[in-house]
PDB file of N, CA and C in Angstrom:
ATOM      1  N   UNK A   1     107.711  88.948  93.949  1.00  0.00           N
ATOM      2  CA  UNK A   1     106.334  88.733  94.292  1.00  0.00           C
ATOM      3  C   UNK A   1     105.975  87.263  94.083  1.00  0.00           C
ATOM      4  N   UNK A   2     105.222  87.044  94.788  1.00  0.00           N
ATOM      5  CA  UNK A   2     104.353  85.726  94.667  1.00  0.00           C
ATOM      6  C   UNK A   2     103.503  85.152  93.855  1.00  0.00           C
ATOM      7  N   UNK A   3     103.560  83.995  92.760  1.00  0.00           N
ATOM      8  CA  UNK A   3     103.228  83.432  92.043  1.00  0.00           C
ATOM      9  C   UNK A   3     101.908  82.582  92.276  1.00  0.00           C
ATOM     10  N   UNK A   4     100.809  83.436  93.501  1.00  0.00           N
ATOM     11  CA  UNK A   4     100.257  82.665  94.314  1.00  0.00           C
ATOM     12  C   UNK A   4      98.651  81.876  93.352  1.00  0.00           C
ATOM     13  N   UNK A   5      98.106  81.163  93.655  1.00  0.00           N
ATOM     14  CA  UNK A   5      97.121  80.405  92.700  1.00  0.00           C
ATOM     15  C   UNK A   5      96.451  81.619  92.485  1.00  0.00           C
ATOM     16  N   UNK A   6      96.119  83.050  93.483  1.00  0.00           N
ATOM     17  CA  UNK A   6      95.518  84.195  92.654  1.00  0.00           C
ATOM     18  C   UNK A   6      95.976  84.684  91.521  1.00  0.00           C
ATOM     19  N   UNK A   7      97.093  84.754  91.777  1.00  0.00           N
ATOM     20  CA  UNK A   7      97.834  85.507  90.777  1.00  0.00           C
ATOM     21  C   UNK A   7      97.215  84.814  89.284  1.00  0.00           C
ATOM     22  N   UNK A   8      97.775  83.156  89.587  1.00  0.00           N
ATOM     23  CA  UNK A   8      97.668  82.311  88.221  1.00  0.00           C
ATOM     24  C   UNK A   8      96.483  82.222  87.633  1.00  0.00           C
ATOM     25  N   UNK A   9      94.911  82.694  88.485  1.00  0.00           N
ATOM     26  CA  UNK A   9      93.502  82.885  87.999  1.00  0.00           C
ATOM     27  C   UNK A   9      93.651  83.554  87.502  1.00  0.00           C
ATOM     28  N   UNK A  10      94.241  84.870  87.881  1.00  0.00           N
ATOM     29  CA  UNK A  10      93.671  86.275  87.062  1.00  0.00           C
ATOM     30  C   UNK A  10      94.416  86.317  85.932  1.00  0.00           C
ATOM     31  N   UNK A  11      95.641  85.997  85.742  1.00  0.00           N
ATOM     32  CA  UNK A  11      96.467  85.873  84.826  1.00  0.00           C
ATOM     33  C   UNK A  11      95.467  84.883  83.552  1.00  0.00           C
ATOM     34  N   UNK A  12      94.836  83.934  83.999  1.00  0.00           N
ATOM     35  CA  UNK A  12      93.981  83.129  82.946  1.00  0.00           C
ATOM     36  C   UNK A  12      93.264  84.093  82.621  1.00  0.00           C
ATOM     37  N   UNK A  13      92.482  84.676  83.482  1.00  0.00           N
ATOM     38  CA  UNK A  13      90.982  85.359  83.027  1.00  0.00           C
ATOM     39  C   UNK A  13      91.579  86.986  82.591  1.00  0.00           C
ATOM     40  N   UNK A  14      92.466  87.308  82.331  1.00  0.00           N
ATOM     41  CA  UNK A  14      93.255  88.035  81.670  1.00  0.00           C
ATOM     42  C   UNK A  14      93.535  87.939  80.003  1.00  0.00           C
ATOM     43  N   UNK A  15      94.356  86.903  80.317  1.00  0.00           N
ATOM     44  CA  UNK A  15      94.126  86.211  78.852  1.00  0.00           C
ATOM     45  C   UNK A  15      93.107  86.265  78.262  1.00  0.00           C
ATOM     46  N   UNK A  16      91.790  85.718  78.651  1.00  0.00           N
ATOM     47  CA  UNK A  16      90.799  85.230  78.014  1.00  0.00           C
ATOM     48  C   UNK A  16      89.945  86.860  77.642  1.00  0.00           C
ATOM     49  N   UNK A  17      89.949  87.524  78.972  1.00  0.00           N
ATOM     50  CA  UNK A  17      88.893  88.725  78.920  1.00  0.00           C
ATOM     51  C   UNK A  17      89.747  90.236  77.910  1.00  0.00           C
ATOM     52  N   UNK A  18      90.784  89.859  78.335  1.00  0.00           N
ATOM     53  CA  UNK A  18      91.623  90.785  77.455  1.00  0.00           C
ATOM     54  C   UNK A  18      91.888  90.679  76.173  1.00  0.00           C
ATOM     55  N   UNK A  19      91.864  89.350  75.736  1.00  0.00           N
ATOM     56  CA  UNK A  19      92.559  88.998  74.412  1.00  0.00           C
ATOM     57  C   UNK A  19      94.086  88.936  74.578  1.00  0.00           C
ATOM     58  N   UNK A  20      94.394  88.709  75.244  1.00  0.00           N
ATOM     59  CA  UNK A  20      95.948  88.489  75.115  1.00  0.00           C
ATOM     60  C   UNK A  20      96.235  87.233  74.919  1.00  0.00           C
ATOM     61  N   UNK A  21      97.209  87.134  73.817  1.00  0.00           N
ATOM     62  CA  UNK A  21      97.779  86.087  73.134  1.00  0.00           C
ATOM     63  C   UNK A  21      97.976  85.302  73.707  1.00  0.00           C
ATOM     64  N   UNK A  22      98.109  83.781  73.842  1.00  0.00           N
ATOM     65  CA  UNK A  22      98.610  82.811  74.535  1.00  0.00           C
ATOM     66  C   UNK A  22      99.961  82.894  74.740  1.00  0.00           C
ATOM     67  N   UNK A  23     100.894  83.109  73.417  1.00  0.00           N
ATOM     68  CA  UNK A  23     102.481  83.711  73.647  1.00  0.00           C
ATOM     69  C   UNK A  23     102.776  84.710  74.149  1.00  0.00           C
ATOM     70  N   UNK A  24     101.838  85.647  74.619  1.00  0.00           N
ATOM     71  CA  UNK A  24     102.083  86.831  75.776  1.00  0.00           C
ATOM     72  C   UNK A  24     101.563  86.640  77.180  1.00  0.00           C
ATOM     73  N   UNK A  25     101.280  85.497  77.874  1.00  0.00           N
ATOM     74  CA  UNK A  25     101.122  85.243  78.774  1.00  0.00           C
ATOM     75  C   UNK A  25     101.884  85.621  79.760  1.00  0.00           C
ATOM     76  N   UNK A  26     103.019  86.285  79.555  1.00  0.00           N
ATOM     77  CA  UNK A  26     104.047  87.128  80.366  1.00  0.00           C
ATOM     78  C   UNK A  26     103.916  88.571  81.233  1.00  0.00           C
ATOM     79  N   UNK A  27     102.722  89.272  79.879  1.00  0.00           N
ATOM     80  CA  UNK A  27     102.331  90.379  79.974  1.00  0.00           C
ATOM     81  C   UNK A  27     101.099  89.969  80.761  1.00  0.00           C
ATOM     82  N   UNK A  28     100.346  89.014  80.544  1.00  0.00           N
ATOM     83  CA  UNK A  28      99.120  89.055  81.639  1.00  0.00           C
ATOM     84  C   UNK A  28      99.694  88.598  83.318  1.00  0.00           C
ATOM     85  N   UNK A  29     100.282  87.954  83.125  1.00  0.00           N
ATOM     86  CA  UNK A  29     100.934  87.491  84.663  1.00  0.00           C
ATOM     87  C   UNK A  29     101.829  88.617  85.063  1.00  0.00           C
ATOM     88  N   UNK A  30     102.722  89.521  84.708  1.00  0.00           N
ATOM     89  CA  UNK A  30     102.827  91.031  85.412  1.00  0.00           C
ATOM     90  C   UNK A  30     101.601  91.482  85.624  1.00  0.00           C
ATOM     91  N   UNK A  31     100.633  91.869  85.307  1.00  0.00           N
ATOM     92  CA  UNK A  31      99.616  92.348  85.228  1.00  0.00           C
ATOM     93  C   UNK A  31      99.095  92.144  86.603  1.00  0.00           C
ATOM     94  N   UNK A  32      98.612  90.737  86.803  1.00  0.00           N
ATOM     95  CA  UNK A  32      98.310  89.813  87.601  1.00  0.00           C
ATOM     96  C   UNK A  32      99.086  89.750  88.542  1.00  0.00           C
ATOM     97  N   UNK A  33     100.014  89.974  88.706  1.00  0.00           N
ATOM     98  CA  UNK A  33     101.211  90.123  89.675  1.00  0.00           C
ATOM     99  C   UNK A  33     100.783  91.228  90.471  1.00  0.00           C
ATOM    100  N   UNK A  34     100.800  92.668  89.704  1.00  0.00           N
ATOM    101  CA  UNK A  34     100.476  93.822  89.978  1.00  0.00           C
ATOM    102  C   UNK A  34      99.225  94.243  90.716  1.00  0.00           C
ATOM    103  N   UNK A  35      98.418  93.666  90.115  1.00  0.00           N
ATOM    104  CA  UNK A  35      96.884  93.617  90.711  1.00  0.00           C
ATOM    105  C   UNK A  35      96.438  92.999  91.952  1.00  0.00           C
ATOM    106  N   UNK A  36      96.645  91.553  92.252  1.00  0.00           N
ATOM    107  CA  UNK A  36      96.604  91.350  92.989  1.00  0.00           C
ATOM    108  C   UNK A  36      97.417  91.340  94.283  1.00  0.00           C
ATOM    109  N   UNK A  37      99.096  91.686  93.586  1.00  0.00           N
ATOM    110  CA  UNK A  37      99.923  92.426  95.043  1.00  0.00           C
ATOM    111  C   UNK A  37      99.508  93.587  95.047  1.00  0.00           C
ATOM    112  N   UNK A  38      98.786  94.417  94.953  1.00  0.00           N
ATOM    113  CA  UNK A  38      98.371  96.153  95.067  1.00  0.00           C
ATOM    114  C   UNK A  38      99.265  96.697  94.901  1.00  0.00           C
ATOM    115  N   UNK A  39     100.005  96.367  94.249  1.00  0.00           N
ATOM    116  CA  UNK A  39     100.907  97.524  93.564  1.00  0.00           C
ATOM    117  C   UNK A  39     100.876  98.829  92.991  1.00  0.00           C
ATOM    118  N   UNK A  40     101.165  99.752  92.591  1.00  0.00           N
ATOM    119  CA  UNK A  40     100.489 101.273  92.939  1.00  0.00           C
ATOM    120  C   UNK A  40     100.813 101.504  91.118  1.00  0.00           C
ATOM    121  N   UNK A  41     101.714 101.028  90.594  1.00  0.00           N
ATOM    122  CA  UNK A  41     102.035 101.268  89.159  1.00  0.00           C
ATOM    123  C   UNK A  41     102.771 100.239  88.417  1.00  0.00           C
ATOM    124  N   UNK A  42     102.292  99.711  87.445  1.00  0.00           N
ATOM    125  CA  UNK A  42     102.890  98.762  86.280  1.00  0.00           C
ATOM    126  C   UNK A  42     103.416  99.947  84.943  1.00  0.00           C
ATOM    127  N   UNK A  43     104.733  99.901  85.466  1.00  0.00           N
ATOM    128  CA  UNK A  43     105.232 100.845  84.230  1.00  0.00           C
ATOM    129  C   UNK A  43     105.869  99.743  82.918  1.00  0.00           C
ATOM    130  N   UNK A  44     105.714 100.432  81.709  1.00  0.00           N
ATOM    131  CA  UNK A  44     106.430  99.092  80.500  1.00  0.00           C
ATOM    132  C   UNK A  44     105.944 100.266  79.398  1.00  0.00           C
ATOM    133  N   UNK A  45     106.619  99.374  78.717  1.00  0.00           N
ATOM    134  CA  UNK A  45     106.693 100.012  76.862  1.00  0.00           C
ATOM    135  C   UNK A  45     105.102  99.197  76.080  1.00  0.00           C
ATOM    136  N   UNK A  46     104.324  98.214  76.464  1.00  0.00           N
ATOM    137  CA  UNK A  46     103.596  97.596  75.989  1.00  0.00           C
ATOM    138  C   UNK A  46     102.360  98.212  75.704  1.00  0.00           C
ATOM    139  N   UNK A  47     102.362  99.065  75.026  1.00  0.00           N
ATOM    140  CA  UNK A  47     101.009  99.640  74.324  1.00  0.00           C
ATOM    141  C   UNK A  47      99.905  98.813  73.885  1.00  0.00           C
ATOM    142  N   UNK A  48     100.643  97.739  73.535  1.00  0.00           N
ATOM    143  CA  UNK A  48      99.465  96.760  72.618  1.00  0.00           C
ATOM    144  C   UNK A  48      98.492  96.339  73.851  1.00  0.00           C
ATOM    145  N   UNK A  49      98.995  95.102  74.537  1.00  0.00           N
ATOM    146  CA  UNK A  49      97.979  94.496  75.697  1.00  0.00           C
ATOM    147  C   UNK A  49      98.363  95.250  77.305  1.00  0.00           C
ATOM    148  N   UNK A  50      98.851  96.090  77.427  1.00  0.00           N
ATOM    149  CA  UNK A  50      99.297  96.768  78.841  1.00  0.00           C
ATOM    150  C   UNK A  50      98.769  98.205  78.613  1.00  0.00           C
ATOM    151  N   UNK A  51      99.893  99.120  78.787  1.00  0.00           N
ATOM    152  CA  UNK A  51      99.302 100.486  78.391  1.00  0.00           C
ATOM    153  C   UNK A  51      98.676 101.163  77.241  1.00  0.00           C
ATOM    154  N   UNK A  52      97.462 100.616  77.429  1.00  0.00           N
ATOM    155  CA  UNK A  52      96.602 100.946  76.543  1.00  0.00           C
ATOM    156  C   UNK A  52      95.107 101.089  77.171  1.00  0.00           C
ATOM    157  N   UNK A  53      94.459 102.574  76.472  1.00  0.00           N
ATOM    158  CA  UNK A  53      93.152 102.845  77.125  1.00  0.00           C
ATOM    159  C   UNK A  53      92.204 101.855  76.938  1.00  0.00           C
ATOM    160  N   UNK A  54      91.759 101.065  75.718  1.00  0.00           N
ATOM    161  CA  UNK A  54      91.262  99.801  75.844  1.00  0.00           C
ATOM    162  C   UNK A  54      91.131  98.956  76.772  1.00  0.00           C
ATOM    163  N   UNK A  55      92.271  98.735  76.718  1.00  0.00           N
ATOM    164  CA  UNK A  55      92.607  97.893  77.884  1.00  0.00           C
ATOM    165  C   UNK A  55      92.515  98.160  79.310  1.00  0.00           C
ATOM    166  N   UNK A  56      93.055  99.277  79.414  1.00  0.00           N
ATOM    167  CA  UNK A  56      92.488  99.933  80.538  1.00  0.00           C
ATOM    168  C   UNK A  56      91.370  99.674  81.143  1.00  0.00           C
ATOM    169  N   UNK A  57      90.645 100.416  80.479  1.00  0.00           N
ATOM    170  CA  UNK A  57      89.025 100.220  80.567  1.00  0.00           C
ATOM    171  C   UNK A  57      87.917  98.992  81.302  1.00  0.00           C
ATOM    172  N   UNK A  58      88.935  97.888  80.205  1.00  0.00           N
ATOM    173  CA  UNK A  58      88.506  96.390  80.324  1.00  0.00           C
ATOM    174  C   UNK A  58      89.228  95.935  81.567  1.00  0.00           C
ATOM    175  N   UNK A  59      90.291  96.466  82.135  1.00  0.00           N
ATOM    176  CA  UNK A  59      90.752  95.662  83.396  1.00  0.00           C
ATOM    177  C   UNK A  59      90.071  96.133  84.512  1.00  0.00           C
ATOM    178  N   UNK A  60      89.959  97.759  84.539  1.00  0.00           N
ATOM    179  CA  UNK A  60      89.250  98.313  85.442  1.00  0.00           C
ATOM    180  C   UNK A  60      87.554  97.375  86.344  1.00  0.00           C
ATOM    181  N   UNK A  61      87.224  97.071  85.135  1.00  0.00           N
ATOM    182  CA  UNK A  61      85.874  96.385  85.290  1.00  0.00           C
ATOM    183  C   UNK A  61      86.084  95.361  85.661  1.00  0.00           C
ATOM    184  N   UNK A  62      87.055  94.256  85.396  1.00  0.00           N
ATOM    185  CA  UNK A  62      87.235  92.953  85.703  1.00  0.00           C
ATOM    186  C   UNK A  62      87.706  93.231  87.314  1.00  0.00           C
ATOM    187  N   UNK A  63      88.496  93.828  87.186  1.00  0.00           N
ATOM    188  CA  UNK A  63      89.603  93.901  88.659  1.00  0.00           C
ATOM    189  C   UNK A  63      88.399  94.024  89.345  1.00  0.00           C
ATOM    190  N   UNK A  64      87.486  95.124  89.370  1.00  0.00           N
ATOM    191  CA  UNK A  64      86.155  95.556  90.206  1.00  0.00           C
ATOM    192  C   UNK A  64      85.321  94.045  90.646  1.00  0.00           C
ATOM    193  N   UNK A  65      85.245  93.648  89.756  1.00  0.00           N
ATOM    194  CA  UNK A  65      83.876  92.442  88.963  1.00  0.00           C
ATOM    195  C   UNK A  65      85.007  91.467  90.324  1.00  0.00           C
ATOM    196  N   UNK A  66      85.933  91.228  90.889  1.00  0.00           N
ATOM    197  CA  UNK A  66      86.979  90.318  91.427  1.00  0.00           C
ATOM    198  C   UNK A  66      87.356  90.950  93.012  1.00  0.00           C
ATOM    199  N   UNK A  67      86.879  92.136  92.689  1.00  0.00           N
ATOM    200  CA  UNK A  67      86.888  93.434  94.010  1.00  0.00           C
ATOM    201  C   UNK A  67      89.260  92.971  94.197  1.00  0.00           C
ATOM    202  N   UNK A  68      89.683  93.059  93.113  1.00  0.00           N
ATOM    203  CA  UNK A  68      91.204  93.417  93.365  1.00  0.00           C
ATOM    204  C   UNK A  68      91.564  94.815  92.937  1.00  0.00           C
ATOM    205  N   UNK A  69      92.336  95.389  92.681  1.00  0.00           N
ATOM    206  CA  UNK A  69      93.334  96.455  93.057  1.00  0.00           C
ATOM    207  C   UNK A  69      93.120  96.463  91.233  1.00  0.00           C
ATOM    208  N   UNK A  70      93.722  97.619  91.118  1.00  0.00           N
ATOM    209  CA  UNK A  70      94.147  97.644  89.635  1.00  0.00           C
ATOM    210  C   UNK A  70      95.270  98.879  89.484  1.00  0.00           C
ATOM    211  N   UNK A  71      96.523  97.962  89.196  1.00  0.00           N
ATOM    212  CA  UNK A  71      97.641  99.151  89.106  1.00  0.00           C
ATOM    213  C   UNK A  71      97.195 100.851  87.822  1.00  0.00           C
ATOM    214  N   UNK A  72      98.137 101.506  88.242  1.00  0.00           N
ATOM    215  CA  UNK A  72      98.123 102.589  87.556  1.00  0.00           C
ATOM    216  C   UNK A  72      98.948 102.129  86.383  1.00  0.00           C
ATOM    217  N   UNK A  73      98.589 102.044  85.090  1.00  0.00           N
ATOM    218  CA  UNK A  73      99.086 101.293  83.983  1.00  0.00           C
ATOM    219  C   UNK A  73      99.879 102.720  83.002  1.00  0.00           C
ATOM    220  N   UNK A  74     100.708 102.737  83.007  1.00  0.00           N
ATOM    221  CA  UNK A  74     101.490 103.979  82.479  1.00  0.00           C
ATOM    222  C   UNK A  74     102.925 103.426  81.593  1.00  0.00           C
ATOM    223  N   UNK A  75     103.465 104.512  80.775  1.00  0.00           N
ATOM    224  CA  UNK A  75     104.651 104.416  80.100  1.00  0.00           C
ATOM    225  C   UNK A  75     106.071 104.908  80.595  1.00  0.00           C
ATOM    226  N   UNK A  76     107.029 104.317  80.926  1.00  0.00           N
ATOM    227  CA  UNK A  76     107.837 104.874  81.609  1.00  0.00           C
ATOM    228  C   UNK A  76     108.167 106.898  81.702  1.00  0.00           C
ATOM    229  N   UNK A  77     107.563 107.391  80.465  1.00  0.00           N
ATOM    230  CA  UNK A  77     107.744 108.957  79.680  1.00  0.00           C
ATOM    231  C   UNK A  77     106.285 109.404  80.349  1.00  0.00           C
ATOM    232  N   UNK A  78     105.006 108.711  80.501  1.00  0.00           N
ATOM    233  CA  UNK A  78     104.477 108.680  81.543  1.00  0.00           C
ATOM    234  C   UNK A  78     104.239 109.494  82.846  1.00  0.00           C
ATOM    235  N   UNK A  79     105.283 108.301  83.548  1.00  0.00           N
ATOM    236  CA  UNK A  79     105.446 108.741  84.947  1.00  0.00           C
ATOM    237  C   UNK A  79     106.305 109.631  85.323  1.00  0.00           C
ATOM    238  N   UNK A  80     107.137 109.781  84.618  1.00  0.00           N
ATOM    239  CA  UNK A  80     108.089 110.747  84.783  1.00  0.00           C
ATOM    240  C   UNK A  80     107.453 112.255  84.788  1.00  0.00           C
ATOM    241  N   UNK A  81     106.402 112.447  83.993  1.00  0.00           N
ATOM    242  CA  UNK A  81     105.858 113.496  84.041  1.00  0.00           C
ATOM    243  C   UNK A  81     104.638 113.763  85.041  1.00  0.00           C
ATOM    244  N   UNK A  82     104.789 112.825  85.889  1.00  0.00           N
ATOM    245  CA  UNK A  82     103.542 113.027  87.077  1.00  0.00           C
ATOM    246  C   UNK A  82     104.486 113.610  87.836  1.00  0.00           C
TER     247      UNK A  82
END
């Protein structure tokens, strides 16, 4: 996927609106990756700043607030059970 200057906004305002660490800037740019390619699911082990209902919550609104996409944020044990 493309590293496109969208991507690299939301990935900031990720950071900032999420609380995600400056040294996890990895996890907001998948994110950001995901979102703005419409990607249908971001699967990972990351409970802390990814799969998590918190968080959830808080991206839902931003993604809206930006009118982008917001992946289905799940645990690999997850999806398997959809």
């Amino acid at each position: 996927m493309e590293l496109s200057d969208k991507v690299e906004k939301m990935t900031e305002i990720y950071i900032e609106k999420l609380s995600i660490p400056e040294k996890s800037f990895r996890d907001a740019a998948h994110l950001a990756v995901a979102s703005v390619h419409n990607i249908d699911y971001l699967v990972t082990w990351n409970c802390k700043h990814l799969a998590n209902g918190e968080i959830i919550k808080k991206l839902i609104s931003i993604n809206n607030s930006y009118e982008i996409h917001t992946p289905i944020i799940c645990t690999p044990e997850e999806l398997m059970e959809v």
